[in-house]
Protein backbone atom coordinates (compact mmCIF):
# COMPACT_ATOMS: atom_id res chain seq x y z
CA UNK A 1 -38.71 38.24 -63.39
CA UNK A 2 -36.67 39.61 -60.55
CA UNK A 3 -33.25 41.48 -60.70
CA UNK A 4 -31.30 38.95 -59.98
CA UNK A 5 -33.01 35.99 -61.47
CA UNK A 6 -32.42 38.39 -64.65
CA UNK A 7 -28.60 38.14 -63.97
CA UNK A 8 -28.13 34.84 -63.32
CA UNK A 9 -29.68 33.63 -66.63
CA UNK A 10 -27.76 36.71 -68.68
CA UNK A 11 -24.33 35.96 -67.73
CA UNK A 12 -24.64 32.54 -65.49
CA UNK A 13 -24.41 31.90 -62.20
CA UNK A 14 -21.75 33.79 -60.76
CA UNK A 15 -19.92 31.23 -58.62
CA UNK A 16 -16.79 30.79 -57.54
CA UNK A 17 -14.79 27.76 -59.29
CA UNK A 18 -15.15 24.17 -57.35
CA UNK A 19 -12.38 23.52 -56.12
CA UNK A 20 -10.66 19.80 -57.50
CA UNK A 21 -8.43 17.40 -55.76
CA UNK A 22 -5.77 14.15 -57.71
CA UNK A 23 -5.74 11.13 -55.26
CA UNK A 24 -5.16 7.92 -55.15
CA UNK A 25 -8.23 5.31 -54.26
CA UNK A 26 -7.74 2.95 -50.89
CA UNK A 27 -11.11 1.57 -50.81
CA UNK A 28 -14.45 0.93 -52.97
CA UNK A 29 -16.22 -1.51 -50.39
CA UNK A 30 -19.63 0.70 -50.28
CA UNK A 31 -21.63 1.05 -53.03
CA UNK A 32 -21.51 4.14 -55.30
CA UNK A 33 -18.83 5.46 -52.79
CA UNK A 34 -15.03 5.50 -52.97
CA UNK A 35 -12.55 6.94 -50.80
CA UNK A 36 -9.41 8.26 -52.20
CA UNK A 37 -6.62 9.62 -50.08
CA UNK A 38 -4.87 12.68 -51.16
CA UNK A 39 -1.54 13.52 -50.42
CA UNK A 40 0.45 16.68 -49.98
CA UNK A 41 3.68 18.25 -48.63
CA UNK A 42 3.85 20.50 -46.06
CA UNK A 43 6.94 22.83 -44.68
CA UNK A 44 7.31 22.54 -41.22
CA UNK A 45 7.40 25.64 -40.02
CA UNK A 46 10.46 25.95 -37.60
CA UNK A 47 12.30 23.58 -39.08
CA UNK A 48 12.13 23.75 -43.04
CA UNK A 49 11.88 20.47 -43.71
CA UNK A 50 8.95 18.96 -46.11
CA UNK A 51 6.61 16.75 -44.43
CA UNK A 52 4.29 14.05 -46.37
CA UNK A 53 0.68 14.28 -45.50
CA UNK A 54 -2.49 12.95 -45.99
CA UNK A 55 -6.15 13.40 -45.98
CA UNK A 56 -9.01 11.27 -46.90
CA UNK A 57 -11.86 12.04 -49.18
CA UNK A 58 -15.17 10.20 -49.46
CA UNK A 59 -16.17 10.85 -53.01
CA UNK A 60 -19.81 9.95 -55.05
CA UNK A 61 -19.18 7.32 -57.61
CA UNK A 62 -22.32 7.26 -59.69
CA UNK A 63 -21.70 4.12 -62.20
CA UNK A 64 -19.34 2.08 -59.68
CA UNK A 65 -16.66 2.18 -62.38
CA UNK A 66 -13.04 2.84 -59.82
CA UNK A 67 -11.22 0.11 -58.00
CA UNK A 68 -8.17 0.19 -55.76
CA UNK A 69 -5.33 2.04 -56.69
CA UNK A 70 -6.91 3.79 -59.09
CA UNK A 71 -5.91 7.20 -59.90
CA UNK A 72 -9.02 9.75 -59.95
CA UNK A 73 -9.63 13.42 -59.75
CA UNK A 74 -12.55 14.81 -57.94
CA UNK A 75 -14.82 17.66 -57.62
CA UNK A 76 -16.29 19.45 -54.49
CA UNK A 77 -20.14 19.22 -54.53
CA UNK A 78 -22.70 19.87 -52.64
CA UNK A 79 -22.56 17.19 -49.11
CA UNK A 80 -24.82 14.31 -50.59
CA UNK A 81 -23.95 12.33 -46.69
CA UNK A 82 -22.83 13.33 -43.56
CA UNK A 83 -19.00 12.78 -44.96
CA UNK A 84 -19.24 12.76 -48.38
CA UNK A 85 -18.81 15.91 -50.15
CA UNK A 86 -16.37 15.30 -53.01
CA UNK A 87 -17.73 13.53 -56.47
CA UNK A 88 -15.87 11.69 -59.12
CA UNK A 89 -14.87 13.66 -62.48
CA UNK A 90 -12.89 11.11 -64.36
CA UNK A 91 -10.03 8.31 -63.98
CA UNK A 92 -6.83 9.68 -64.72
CA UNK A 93 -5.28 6.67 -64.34
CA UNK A 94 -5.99 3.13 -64.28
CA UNK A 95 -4.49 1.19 -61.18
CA UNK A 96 -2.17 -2.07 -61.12
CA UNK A 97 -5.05 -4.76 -60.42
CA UNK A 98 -5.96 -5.53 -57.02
CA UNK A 99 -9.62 -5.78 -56.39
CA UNK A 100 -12.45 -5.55 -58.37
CA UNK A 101 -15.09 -2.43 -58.02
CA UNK A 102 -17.91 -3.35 -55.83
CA UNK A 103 -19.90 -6.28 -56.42
């Protein structure tokens, strides 16, 4: 066994945390893929003020079990499509109807 396949099994892989995002889902229309928008705020930078931002995520949805305005957190994973790089860790919180998950 090599040096550092020696180290990795001793004391696990030493990687560096994934990093893990709380948004909101807009959309669930393809299957085993949601995508959640995530929003922030930002100081602008002459001004001062705090700005409200966005970005969307494309997340992996494995069992097809989020709908709209559910509340989810995500994961950053390896890219499993050319936009989709994000997968689903849990539902923090359950949204107030809307549509169904994908059919």
């Amino acid at each position: 066994m090599t040096a550092h396949a020696q180290a990795a099994t001793d004391s696990g892989p030493a990687r560096r945390r994934r990093s893990k995002r709380v948004g909101v889902v807009t959309s669930t229309a393809r299957q085993k893929t949601i995508r959640v928008t995530v929003e922030y705020s930002v100081q602008h930078p002459k001004y001062g003020k705090y700005i409200r931002r966005q970005t969307v995520l494309h997340a992996h949805d494995e069992k097809n079990e989020c709908r709209n305005g559910d509340v989810v957190e995500l994961a950053q994973c390896r890219p499993l499509s050319k936009t989709k790089c994000w997968r689903l860790v849990r539902v923090v919180r359950r949204g107030a109807g809307g549509e169904g998950g994908a059919t």
